[in-house]
C-alpha atoms as a PDB file:
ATOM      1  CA  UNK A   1      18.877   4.320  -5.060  1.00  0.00           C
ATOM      2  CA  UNK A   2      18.710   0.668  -4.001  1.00  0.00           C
ATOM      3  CA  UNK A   3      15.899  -0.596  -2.123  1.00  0.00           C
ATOM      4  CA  UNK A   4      17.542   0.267   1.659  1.00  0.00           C
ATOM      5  CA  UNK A   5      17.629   3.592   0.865  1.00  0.00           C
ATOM      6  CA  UNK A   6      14.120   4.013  -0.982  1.00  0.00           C
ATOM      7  CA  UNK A   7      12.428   2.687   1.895  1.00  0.00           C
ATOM      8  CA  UNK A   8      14.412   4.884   4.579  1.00  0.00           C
ATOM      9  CA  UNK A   9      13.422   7.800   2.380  1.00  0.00           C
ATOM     10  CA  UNK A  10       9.795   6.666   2.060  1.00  0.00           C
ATOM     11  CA  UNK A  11       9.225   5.757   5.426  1.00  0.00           C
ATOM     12  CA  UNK A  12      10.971   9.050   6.499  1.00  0.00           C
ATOM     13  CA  UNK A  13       8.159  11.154   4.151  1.00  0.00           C
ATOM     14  CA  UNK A  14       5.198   9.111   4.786  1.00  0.00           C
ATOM     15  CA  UNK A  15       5.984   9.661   8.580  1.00  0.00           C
ATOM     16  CA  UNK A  16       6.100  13.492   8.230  1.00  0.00           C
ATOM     17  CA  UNK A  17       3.216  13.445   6.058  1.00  0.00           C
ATOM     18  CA  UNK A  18       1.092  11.326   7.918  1.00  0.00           C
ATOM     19  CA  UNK A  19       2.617  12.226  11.812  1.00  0.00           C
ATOM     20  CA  UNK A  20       0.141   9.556  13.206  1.00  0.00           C
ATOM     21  CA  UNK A  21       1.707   6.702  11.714  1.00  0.00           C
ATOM     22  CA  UNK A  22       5.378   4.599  12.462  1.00  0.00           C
ATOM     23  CA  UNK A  23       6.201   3.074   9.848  1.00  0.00           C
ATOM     24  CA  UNK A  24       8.596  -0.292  10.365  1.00  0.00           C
ATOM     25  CA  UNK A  25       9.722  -2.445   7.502  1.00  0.00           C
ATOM     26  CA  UNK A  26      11.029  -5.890   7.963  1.00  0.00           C
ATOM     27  CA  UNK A  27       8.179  -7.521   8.578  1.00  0.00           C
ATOM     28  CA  UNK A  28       7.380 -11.743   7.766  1.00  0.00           C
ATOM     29  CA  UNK A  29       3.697 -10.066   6.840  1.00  0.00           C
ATOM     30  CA  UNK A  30       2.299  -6.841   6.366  1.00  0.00           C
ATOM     31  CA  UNK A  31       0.384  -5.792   8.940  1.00  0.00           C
ATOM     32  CA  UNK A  32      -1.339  -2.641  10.162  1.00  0.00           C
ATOM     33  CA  UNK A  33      -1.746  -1.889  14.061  1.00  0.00           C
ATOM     34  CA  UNK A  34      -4.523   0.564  15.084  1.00  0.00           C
ATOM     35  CA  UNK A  35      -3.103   2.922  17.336  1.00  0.00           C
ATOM     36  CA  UNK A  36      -3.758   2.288  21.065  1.00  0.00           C
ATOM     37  CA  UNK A  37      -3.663   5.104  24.016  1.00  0.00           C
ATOM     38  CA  UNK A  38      -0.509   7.639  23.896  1.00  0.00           C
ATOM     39  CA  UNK A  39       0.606   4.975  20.762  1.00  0.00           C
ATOM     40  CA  UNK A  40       0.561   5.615  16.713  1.00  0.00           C
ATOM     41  CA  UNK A  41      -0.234   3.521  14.244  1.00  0.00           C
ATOM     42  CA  UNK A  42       1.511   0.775  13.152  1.00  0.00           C
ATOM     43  CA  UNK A  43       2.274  -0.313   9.357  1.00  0.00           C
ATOM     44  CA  UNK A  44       4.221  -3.130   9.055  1.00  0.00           C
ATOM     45  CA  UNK A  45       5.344  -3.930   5.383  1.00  0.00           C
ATOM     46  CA  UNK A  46       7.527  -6.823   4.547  1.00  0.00           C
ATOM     47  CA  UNK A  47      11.157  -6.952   4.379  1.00  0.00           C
ATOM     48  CA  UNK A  48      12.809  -4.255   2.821  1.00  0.00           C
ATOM     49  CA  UNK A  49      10.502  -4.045  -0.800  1.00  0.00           C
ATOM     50  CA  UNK A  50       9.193  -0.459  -1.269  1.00  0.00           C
ATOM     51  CA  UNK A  51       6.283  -2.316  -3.310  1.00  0.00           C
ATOM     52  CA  UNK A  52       5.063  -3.781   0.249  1.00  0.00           C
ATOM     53  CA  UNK A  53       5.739  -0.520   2.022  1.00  0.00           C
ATOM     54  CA  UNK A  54       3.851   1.544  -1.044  1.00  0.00           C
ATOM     55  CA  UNK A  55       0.736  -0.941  -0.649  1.00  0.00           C
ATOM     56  CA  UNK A  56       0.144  -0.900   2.805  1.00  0.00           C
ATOM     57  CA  UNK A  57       0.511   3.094   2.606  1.00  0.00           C
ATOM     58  CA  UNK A  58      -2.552   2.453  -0.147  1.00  0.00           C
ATOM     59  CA  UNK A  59      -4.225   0.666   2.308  1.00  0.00           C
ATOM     60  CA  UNK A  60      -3.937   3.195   4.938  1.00  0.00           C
ATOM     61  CA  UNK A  61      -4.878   6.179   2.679  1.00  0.00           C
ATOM     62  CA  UNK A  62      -7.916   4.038   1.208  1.00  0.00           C
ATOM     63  CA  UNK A  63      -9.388   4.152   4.650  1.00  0.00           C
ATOM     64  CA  UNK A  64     -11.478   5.629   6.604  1.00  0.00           C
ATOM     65  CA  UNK A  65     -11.183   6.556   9.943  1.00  0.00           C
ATOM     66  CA  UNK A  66     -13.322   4.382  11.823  1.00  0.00           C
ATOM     67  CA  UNK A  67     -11.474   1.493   9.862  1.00  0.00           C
ATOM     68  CA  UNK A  68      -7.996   3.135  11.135  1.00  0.00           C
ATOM     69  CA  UNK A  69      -9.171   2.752  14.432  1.00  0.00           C
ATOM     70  CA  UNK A  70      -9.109  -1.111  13.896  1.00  0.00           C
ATOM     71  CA  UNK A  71      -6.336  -3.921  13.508  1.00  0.00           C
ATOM     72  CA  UNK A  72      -5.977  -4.720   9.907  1.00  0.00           C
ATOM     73  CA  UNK A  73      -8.465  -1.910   9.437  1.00  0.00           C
ATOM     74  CA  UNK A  74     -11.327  -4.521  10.267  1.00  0.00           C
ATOM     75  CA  UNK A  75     -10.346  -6.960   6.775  1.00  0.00           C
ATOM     76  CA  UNK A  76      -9.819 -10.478   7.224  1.00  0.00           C
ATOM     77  CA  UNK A  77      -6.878 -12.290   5.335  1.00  0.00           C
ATOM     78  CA  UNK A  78      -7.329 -15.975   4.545  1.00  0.00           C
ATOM     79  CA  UNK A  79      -3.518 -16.914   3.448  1.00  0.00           C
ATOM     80  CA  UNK A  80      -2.381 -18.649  -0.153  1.00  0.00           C
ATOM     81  CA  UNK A  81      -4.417 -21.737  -0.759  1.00  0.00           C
ATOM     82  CA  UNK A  82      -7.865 -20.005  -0.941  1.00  0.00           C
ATOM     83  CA  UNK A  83     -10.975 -21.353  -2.879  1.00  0.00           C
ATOM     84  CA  UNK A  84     -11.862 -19.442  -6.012  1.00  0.00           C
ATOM     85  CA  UNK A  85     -14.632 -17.921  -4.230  1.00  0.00           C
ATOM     86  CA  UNK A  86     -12.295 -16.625  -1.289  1.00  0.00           C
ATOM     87  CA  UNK A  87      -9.344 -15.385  -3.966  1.00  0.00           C
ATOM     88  CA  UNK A  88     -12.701 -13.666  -6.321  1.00  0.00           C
ATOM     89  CA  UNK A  89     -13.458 -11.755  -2.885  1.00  0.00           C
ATOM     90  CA  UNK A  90      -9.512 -10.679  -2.695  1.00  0.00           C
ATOM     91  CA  UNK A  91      -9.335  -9.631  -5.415  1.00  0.00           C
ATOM     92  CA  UNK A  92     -12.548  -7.180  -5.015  1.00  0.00           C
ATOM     93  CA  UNK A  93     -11.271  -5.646  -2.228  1.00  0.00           C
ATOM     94  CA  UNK A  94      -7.796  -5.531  -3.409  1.00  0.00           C
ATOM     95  CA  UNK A  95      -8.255  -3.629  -6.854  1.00  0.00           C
ATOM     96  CA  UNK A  96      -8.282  -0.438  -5.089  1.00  0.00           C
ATOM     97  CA  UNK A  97      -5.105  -0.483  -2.999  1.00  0.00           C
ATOM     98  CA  UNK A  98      -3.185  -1.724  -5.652  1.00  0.00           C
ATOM     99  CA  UNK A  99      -4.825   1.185  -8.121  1.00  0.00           C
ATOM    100  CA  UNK A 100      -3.379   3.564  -5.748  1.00  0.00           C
ATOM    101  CA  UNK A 101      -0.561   1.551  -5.632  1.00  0.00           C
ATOM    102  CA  UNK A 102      -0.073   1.741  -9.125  1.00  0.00           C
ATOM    103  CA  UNK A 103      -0.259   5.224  -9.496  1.00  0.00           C
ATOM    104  CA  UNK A 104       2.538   5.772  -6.297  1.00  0.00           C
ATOM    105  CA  UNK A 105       5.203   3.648  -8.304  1.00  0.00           C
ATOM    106  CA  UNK A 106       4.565   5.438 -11.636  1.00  0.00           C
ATOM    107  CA  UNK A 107       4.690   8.549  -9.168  1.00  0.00           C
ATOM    108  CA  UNK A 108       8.250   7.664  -8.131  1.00  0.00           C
ATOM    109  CA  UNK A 109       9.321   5.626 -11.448  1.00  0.00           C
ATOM    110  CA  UNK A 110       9.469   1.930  -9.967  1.00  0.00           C
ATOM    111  CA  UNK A 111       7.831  -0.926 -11.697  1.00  0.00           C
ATOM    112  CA  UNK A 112       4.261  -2.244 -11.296  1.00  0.00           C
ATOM    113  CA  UNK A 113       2.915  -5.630 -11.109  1.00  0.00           C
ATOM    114  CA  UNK A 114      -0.178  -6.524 -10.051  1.00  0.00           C
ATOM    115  CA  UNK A 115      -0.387  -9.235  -6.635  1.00  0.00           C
ATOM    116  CA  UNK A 116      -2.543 -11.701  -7.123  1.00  0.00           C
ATOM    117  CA  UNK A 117      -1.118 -13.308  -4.038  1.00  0.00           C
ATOM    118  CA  UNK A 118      -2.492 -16.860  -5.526  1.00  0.00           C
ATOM    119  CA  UNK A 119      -0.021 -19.932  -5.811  1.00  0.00           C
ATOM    120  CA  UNK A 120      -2.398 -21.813  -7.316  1.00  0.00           C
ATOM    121  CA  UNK A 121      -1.193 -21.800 -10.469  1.00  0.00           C
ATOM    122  CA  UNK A 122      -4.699 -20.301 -11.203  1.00  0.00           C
ATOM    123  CA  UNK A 123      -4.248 -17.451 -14.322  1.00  0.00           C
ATOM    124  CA  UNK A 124      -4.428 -14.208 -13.192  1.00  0.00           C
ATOM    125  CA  UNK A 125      -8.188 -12.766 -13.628  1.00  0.00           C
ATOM    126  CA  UNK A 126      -9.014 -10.541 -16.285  1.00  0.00           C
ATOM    127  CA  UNK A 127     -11.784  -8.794 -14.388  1.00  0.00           C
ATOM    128  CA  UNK A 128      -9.002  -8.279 -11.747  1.00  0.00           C
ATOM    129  CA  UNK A 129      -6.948  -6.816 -14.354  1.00  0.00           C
ATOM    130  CA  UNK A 130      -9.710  -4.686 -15.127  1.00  0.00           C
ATOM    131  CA  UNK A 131     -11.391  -3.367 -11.709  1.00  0.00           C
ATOM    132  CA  UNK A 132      -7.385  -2.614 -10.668  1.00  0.00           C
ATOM    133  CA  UNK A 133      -6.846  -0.379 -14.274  1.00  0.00           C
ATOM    134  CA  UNK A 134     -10.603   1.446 -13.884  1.00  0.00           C
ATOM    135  CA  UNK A 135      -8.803   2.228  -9.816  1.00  0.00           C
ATOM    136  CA  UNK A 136      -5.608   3.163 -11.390  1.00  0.00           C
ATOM    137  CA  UNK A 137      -7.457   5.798 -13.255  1.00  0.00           C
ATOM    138  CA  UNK A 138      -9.692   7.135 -10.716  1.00  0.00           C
ATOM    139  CA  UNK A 139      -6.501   7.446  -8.491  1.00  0.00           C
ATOM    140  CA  UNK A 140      -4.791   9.860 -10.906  1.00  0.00           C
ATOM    141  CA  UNK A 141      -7.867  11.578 -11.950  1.00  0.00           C
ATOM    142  CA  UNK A 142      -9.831  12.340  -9.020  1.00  0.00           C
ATOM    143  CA  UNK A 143      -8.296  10.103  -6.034  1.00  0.00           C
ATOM    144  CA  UNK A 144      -9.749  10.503  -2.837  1.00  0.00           C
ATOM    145  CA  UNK A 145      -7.948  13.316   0.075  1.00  0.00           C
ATOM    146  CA  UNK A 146      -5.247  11.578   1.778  1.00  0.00           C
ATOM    147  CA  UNK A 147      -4.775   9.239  -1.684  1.00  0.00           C
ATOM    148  CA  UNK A 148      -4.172  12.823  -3.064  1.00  0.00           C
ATOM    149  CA  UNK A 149      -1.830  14.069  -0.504  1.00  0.00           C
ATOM    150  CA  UNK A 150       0.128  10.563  -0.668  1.00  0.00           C
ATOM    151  CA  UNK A 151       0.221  11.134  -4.647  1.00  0.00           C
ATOM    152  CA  UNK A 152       1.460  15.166  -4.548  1.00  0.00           C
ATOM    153  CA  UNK A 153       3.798  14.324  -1.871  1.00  0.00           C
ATOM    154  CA  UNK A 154       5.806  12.026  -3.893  1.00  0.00           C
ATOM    155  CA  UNK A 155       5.108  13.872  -7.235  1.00  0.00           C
ATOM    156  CA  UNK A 156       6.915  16.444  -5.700  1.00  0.00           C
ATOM    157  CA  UNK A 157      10.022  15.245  -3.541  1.00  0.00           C
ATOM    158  CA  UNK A 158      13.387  14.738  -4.168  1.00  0.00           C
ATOM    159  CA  UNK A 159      14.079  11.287  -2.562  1.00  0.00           C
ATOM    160  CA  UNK A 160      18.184  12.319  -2.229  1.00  0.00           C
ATOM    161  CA  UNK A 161      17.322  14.884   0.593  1.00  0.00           C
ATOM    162  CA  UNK A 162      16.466  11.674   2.782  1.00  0.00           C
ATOM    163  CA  UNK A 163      19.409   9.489   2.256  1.00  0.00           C
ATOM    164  CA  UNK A 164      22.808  10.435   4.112  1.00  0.00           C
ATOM    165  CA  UNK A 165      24.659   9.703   0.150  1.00  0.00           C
END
């Protein structure tokens, strides 16, 4: 399945799992709209990559409702070009999502790298490397409730029954 048709079939089964959320790829930047009145959710996730798409899912499963209710789920996001403070704070709040991210490629057999999201030329830190590994493993041990029903979901589907081939 090329990467058209994996994200048609993902957004297609996070949107019945998840019925509160549209899902729309394409996007210069990921981005994640609260929903307004009589409107969903938005996730935006860039381009066509079902990497992007399978993060910003992460994100939206990693919070919690009152953070759902907000644009960008309340974070800020200071762009490439960050101080090493700034990209040691991005990375702390990032280990998480990509943890869960992790665990929903090995879920659906893509490959995993980590996203530093640095152009620095900055190595990539270890303690990064560490905090994402130690979420990795809480996500396919005992990941929190809509993590879990993200994770089951795509243990369990056949990605052909949402592709006209």
């Amino acid at each position: 399945m090329n990467d058209d048709d994996l994200c048609i079939s993902l957004i297609n089964l996070f949107e019945h799992v998840f019925p509160s959320i549209v899902i729309i790829g394409g996007a210069d930047e990921p981005y994640y709209e609260a929903p307004k009145v009589e409107t969903k959710a938005k996730i935006f996730f860039k381009e066509n990559y079902p990497r992007s798409l399978l993060h910003e899912i992460a994100h939206y499963c990693l919070a919690g409702q009152k953070r759902r209710e907000l644009d960008d789920y309340g974070y800020w996001y200071t762009e490439c070009g960050r101080t090493s403070e700034e990209q040691e704070l991005f990375q702390l709040v990032e280990a998480r999502p990509q943890g869960l991210e992790k665990a929903m490629c090995e879920a659906i057999g893509i490959h995993f790298s980590p996203s530093f999201d640095d152009f620095s030329g900055r190595p990539i830190s270890e303690m990064f490397l560490k905090n994402l590994e130690v979420n990795y493993q809480e996500m396919i041990t005992n990941p929190p409730p809509t993590a879990r029903i993200a994770l089951e979901t795509l243990m369990h589907t056949d990605f052909s029954i949402f592709t006209d081939s």
